[in-house]
PDB file of N, CA and C in Angstrom:
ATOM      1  N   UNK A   1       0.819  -1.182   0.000  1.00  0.00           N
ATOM      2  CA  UNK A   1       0.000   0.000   0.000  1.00  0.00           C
ATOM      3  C   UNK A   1       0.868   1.252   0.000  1.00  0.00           C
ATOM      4  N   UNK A   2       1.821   1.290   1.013  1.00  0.00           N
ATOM      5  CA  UNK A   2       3.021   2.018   0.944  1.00  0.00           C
ATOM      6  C   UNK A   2       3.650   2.467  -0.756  1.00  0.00           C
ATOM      7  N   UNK A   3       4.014   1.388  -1.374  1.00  0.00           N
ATOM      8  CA  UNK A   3       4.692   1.876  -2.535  1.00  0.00           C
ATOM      9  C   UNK A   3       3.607   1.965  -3.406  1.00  0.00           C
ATOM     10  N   UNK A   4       2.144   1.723  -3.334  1.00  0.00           N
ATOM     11  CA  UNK A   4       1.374   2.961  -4.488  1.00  0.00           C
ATOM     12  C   UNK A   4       0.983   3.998  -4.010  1.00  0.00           C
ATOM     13  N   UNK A   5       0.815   4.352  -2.315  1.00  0.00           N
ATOM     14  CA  UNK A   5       0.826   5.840  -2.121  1.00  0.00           C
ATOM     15  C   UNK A   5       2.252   6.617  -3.004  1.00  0.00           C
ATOM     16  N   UNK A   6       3.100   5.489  -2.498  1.00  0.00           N
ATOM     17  CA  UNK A   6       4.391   6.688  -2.784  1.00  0.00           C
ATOM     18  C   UNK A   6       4.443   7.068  -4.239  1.00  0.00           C
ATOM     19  N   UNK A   7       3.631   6.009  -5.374  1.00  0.00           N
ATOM     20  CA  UNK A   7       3.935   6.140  -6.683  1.00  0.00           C
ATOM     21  C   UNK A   7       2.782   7.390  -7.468  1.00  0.00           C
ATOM     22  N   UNK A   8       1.509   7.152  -6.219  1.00  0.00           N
ATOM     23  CA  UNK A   8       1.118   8.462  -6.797  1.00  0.00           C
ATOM     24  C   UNK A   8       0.764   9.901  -6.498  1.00  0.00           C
ATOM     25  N   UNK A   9       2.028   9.743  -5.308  1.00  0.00           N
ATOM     26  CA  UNK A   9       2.556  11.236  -4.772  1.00  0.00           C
ATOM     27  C   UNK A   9       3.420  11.667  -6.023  1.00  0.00           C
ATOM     28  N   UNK A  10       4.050  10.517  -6.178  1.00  0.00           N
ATOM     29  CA  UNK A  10       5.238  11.129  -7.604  1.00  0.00           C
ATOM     30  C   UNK A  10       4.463  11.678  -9.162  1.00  0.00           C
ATOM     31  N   UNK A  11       3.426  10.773  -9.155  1.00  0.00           N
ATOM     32  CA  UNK A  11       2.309  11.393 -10.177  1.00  0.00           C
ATOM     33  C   UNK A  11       2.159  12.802 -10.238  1.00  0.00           C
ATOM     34  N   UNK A  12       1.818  12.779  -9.072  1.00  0.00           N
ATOM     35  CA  UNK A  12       0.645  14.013  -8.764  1.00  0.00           C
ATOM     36  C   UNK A  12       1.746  15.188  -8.384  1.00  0.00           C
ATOM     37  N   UNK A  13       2.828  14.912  -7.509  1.00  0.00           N
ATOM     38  CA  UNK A  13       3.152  16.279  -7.102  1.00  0.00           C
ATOM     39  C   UNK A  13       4.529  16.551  -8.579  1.00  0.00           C
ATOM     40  N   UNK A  14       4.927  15.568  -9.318  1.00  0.00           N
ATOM     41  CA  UNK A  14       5.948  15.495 -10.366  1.00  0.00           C
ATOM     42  C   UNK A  14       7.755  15.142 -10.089  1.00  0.00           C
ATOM     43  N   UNK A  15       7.723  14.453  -8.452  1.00  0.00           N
ATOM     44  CA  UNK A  15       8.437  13.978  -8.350  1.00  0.00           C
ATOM     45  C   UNK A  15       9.211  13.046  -9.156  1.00  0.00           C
ATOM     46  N   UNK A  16      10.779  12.939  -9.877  1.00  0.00           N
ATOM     47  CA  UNK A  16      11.349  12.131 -10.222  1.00  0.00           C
ATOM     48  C   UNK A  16      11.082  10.931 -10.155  1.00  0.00           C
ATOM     49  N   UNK A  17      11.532  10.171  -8.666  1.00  0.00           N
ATOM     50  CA  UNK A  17      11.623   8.972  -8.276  1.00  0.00           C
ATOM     51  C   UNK A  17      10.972   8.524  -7.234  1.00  0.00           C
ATOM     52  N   UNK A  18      10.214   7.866  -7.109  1.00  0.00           N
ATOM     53  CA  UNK A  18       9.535   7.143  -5.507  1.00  0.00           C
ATOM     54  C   UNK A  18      10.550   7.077  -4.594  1.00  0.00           C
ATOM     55  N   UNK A  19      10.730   7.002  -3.064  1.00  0.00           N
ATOM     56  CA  UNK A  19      11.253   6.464  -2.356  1.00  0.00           C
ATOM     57  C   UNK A  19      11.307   5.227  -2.205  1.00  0.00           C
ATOM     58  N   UNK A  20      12.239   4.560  -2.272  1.00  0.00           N
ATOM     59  CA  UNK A  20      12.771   3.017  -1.826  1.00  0.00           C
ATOM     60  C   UNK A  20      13.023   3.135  -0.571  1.00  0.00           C
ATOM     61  N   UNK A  21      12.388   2.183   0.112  1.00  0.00           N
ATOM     62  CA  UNK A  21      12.421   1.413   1.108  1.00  0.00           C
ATOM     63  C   UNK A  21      13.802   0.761   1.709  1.00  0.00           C
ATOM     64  N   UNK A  22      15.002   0.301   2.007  1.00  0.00           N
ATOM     65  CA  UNK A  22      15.747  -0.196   1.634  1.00  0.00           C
ATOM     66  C   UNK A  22      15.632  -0.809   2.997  1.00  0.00           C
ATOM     67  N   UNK A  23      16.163  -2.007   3.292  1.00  0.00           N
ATOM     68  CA  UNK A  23      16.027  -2.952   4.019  1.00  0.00           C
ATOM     69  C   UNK A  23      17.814  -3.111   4.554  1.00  0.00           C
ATOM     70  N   UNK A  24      18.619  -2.868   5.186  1.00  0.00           N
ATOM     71  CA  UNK A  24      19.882  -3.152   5.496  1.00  0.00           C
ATOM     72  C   UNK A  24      19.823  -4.746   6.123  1.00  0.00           C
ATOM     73  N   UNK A  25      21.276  -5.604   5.448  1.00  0.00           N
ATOM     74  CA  UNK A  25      21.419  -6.813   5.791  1.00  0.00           C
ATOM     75  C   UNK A  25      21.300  -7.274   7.111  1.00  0.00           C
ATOM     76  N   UNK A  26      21.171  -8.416   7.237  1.00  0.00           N
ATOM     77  CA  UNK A  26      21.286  -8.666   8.552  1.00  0.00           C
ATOM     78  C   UNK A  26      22.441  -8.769   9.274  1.00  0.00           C
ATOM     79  N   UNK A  27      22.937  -8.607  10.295  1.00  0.00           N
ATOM     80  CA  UNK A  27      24.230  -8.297  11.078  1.00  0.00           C
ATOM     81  C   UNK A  27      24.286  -9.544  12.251  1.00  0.00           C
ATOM     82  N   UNK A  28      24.937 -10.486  12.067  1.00  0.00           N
ATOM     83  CA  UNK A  28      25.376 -11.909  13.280  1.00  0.00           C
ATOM     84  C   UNK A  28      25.409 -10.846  14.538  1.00  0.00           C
ATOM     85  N   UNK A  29      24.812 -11.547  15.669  1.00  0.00           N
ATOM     86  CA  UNK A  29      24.992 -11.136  16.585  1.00  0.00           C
ATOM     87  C   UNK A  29      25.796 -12.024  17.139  1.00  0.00           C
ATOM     88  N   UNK A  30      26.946 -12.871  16.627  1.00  0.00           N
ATOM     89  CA  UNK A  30      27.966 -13.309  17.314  1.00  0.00           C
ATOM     90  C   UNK A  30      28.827 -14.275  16.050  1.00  0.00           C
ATOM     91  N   UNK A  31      30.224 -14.503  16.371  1.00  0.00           N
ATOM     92  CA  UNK A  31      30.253 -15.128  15.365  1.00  0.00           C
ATOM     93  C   UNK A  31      30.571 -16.600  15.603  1.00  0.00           C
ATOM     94  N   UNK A  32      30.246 -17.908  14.625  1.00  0.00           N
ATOM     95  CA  UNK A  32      30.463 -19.056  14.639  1.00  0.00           C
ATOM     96  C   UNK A  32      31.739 -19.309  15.453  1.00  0.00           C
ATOM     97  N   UNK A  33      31.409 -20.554  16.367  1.00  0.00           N
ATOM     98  CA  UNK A  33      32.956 -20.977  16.898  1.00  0.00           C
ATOM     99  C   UNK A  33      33.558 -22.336  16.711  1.00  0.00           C
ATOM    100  N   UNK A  34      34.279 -22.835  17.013  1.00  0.00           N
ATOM    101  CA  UNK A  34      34.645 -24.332  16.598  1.00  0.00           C
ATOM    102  C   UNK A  34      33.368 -25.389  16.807  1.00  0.00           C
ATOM    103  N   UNK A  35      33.094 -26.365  15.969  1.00  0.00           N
ATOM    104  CA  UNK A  35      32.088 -27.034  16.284  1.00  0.00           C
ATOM    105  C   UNK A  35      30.812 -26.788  15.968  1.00  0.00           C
ATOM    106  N   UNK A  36      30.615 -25.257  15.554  1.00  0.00           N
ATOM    107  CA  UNK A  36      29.475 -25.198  15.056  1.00  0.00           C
ATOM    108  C   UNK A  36      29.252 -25.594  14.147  1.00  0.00           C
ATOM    109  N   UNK A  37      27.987 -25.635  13.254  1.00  0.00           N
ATOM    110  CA  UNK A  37      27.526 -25.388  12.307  1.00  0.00           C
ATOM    111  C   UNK A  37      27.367 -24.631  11.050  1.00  0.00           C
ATOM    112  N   UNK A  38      27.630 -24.571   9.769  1.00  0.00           N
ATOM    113  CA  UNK A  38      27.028 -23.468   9.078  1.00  0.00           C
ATOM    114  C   UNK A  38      26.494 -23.953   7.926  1.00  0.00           C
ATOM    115  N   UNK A  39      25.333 -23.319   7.430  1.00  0.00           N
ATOM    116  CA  UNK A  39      24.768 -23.429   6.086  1.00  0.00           C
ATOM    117  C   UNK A  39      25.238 -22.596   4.534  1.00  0.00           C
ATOM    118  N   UNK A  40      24.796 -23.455   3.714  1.00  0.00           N
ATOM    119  CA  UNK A  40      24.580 -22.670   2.413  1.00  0.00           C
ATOM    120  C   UNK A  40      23.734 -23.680   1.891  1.00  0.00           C
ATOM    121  N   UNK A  41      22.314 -22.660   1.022  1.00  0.00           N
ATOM    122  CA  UNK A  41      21.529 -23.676   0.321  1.00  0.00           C
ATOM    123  C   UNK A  41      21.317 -24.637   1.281  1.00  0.00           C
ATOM    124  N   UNK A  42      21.472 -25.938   0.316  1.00  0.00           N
ATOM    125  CA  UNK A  42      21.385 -27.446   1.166  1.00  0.00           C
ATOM    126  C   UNK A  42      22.351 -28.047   2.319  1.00  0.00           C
ATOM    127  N   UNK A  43      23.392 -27.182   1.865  1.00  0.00           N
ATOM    128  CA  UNK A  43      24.436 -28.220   2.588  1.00  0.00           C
ATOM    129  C   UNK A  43      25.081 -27.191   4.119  1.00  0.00           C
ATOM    130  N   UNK A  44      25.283 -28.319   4.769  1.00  0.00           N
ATOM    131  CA  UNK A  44      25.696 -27.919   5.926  1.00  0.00           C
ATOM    132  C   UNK A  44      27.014 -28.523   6.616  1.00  0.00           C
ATOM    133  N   UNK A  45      28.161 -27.613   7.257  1.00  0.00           N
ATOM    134  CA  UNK A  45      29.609 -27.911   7.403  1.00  0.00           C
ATOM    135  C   UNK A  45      29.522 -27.712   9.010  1.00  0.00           C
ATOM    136  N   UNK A  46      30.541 -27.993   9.598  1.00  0.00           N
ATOM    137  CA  UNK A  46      30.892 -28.239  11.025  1.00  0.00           C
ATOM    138  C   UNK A  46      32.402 -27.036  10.471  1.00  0.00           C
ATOM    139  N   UNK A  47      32.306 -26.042  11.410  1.00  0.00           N
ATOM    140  CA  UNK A  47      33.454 -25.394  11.831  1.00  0.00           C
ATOM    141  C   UNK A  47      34.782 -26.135  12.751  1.00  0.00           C
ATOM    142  N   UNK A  48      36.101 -26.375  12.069  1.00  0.00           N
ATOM    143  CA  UNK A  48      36.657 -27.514  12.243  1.00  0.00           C
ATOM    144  C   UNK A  48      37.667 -26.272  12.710  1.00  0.00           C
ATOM    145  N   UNK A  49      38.961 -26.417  13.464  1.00  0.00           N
ATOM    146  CA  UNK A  49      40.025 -25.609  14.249  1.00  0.00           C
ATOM    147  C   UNK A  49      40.737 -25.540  12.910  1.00  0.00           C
ATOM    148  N   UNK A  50      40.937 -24.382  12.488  1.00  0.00           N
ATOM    149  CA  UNK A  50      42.242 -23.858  11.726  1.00  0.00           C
ATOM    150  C   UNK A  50      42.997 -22.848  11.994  1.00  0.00           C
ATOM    151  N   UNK A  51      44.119 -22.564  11.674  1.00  0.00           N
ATOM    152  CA  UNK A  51      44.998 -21.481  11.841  1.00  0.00           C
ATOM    153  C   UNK A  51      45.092 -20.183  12.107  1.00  0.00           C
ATOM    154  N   UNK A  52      43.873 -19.661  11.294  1.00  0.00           N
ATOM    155  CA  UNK A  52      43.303 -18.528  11.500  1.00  0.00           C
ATOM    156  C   UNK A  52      41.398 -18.368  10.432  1.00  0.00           C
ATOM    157  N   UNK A  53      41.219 -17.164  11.051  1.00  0.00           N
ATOM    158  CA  UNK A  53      39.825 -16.775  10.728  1.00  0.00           C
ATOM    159  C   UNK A  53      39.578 -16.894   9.520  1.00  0.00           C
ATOM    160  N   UNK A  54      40.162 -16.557   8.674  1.00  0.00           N
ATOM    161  CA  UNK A  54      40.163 -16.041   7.036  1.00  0.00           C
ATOM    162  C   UNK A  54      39.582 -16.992   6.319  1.00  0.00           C
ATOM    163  N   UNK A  55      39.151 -18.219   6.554  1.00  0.00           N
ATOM    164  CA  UNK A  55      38.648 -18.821   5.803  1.00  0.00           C
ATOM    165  C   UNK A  55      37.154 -19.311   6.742  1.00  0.00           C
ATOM    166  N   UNK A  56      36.558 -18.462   7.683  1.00  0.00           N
ATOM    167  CA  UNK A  56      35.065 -18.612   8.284  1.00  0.00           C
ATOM    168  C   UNK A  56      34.791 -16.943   7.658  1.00  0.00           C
ATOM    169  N   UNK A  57      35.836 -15.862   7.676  1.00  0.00           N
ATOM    170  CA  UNK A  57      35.371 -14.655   7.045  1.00  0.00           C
ATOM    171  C   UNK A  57      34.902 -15.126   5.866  1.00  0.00           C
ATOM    172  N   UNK A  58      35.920 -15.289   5.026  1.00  0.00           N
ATOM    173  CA  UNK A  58      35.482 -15.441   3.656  1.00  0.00           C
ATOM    174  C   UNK A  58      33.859 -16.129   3.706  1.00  0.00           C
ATOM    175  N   UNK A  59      33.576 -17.689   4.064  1.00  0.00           N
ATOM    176  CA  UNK A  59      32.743 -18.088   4.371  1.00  0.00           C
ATOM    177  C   UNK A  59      31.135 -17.198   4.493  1.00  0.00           C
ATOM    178  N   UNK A  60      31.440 -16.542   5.510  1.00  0.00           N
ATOM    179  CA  UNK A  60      30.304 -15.662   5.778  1.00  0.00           C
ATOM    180  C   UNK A  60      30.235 -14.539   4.702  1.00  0.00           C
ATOM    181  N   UNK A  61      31.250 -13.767   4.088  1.00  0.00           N
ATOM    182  CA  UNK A  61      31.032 -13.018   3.268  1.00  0.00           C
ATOM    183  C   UNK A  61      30.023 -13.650   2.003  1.00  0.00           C
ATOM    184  N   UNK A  62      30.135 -14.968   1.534  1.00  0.00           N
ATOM    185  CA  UNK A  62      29.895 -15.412   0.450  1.00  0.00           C
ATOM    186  C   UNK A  62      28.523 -15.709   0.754  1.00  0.00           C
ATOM    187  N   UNK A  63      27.735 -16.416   1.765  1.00  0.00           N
ATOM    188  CA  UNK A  63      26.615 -16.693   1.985  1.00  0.00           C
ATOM    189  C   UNK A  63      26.356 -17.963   3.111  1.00  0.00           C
ATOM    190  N   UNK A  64      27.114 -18.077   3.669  1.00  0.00           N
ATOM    191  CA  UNK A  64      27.243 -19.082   4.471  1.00  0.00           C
ATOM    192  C   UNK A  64      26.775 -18.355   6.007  1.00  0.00           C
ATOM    193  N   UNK A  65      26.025 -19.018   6.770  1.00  0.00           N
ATOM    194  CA  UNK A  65      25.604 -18.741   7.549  1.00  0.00           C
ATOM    195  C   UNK A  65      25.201 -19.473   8.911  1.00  0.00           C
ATOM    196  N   UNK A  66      25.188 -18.750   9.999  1.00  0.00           N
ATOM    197  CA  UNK A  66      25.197 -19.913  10.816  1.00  0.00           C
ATOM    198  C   UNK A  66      24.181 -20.883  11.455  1.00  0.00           C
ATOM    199  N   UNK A  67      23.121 -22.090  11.982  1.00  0.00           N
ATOM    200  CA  UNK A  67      22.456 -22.689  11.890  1.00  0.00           C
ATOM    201  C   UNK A  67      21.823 -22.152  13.481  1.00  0.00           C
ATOM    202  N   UNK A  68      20.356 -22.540  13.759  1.00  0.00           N
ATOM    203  CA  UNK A  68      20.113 -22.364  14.397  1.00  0.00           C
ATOM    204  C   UNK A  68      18.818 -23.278  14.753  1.00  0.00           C
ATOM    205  N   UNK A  69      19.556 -24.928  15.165  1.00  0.00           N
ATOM    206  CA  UNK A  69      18.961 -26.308  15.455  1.00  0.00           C
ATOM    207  C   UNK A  69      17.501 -25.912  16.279  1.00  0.00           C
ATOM    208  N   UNK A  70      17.099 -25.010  17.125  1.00  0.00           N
ATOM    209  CA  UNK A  70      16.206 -25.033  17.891  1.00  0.00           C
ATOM    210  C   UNK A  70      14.533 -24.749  17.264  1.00  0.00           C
ATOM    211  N   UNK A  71      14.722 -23.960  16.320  1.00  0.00           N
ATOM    212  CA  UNK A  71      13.716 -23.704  15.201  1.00  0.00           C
ATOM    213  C   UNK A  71      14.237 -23.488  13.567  1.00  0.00           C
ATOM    214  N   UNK A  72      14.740 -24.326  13.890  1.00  0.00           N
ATOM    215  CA  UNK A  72      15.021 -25.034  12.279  1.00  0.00           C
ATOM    216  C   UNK A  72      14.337 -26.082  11.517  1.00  0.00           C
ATOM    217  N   UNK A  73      13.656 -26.460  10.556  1.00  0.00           N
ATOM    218  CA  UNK A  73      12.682 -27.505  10.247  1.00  0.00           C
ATOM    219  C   UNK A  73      13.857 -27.984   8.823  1.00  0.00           C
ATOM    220  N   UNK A  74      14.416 -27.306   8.442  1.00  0.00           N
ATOM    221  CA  UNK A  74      14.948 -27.729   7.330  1.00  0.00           C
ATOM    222  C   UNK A  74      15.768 -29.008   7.308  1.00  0.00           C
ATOM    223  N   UNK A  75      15.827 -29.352   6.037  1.00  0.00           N
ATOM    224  CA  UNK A  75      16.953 -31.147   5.623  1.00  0.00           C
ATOM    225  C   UNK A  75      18.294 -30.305   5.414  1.00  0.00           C
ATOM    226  N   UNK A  76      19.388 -30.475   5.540  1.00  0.00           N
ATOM    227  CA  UNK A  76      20.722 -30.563   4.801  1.00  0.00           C
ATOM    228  C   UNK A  76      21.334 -31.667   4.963  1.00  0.00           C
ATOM    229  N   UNK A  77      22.175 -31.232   3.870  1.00  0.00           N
ATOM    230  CA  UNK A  77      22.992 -32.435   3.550  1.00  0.00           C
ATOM    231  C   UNK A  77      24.567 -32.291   4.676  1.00  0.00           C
ATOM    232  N   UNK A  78      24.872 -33.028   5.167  1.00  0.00           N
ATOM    233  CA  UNK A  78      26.047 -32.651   6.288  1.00  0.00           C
ATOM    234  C   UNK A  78      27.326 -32.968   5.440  1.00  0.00           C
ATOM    235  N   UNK A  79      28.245 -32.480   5.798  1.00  0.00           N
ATOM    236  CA  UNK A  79      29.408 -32.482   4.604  1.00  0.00           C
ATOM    237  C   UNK A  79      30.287 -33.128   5.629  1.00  0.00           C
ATOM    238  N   UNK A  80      31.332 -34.294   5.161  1.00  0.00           N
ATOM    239  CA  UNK A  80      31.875 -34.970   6.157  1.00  0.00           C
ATOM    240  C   UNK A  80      33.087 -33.402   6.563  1.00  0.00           C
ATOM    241  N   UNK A  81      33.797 -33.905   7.842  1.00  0.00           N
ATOM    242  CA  UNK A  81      34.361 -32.729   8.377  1.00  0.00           C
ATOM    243  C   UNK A  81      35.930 -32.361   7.792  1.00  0.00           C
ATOM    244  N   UNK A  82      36.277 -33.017   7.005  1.00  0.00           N
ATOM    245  CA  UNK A  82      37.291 -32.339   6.523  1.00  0.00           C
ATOM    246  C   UNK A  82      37.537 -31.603   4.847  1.00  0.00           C
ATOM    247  N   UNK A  83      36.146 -31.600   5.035  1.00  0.00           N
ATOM    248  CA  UNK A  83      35.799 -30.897   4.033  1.00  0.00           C
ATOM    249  C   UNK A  83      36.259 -28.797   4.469  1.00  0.00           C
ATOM    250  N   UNK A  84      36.217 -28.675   5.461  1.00  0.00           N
ATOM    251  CA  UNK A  84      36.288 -27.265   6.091  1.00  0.00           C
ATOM    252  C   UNK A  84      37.778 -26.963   5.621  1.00  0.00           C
ATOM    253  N   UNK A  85      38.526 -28.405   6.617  1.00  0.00           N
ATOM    254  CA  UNK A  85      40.701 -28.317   6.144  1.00  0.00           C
ATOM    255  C   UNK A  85      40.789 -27.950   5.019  1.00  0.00           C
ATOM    256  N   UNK A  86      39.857 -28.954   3.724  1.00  0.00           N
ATOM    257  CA  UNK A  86      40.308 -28.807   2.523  1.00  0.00           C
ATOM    258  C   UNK A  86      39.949 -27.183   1.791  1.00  0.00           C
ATOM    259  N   UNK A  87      38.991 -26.663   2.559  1.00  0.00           N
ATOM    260  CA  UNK A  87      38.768 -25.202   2.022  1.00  0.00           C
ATOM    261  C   UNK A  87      39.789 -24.499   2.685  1.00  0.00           C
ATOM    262  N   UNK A  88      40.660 -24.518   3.973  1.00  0.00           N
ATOM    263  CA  UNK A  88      41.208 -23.715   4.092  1.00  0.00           C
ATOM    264  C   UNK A  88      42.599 -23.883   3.637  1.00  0.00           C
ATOM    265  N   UNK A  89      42.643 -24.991   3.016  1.00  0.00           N
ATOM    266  CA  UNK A  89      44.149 -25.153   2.271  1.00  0.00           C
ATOM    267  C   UNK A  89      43.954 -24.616   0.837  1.00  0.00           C
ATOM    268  N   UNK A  90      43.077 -24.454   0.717  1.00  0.00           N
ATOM    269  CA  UNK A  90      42.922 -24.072  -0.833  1.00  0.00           C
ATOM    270  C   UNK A  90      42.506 -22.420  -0.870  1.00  0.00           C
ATOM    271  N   UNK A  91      43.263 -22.357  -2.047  1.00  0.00           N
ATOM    272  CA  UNK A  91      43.334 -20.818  -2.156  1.00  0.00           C
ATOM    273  C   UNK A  91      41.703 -20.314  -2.195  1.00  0.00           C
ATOM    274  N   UNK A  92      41.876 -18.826  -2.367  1.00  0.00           N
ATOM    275  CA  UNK A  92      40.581 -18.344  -2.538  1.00  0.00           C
ATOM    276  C   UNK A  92      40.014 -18.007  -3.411  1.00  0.00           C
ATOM    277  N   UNK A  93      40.399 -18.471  -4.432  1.00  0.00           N
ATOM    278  CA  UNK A  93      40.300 -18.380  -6.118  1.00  0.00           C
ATOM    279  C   UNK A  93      39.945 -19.921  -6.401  1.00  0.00           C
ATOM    280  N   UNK A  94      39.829 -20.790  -5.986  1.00  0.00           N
ATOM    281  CA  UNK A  94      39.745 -22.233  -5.487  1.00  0.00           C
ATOM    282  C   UNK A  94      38.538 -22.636  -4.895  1.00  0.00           C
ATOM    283  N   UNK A  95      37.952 -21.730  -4.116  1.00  0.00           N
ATOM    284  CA  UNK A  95      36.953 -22.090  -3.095  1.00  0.00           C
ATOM    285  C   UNK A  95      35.607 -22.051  -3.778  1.00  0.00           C
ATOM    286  N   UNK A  96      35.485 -20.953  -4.624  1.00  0.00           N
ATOM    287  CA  UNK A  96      33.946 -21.043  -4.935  1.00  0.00           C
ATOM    288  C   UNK A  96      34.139 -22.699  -6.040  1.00  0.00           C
ATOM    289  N   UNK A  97      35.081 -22.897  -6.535  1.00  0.00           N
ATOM    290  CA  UNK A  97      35.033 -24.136  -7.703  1.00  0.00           C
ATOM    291  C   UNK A  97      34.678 -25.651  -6.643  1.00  0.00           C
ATOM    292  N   UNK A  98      35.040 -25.269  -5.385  1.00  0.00           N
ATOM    293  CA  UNK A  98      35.111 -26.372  -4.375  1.00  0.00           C
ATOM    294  C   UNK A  98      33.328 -26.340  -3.738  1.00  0.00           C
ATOM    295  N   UNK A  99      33.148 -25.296  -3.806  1.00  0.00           N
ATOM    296  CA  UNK A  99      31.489 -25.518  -3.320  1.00  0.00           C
ATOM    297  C   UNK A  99      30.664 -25.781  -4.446  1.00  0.00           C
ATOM    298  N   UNK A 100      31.186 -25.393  -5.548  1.00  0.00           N
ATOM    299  CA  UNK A 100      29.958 -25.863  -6.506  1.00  0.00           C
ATOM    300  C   UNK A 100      30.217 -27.321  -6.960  1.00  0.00           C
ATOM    301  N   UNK A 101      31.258 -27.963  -6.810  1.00  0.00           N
ATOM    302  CA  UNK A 101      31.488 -29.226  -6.975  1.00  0.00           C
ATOM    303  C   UNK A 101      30.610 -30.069  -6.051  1.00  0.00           C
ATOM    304  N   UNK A 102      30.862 -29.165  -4.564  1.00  0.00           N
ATOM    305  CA  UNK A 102      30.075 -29.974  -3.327  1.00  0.00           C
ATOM    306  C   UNK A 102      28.295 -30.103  -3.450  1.00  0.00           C
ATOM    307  N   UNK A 103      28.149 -29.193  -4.279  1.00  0.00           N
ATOM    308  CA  UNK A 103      26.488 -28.881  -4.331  1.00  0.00           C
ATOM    309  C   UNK A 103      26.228 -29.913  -5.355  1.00  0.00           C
ATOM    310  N   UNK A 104      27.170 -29.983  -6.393  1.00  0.00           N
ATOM    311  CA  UNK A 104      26.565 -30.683  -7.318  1.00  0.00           C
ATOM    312  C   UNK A 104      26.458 -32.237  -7.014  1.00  0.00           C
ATOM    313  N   UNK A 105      27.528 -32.751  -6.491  1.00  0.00           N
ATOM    314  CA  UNK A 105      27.280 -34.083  -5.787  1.00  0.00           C
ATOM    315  C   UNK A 105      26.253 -34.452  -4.966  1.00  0.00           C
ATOM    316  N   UNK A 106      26.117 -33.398  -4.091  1.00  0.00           N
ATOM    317  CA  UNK A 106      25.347 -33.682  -3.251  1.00  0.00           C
ATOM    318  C   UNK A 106      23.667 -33.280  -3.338  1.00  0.00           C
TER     319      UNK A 106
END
């Protein structure tokens, strides 16, 4: 109802452009720790101990996100756990070719 008031304020008064609404992303209120969980799509990984962060950043930048078992209804597919090592040994030019391989198998 909102965006046809706004479309025919712009009519009527000869405004350019409607106002957009814009919705800002959502922001983790904490971040994943060893042992957790995370999603993409179908599949779901266990946060395994590595060296450093850079490969749970990357992770989350891309769409991966973290699970939340208590009101969750969804299926995934669980990815055995050294699937996480093998992303963080592999470069980052490497990684998206490694998840779409994983999706497609699975």
């Amino acid at each position: 109802m909102r965006k046809l008031l706004s479309a025919l304020k712009c009519k009527l008064l000869g405004d350019n452009k409607p106002q957009v609404e814009r919705r800002a992303p959502a922001k983790l209120s904490c971040a994943p720790q060893v042992g957790d969980f995370i999603v993409y799509h179908h599949l779901k990984m266990q946060i395994t101990e590595t060296k450093s962060n850079e490969l749970l950043k990357w992770l989350l930048k891309h769409g991966w996100r973290p699970t939340n078992p208590e009101n969750d209804r969804r299926r995934y597919t669980t990815l055995p756990t050294d699937i996480y090592a093998k992303l963080d040994f592999a470069s980052s030019s490497e990684r998206p070719m490694l998840i779409r391989s994983l999706m497609r198998k699975k």
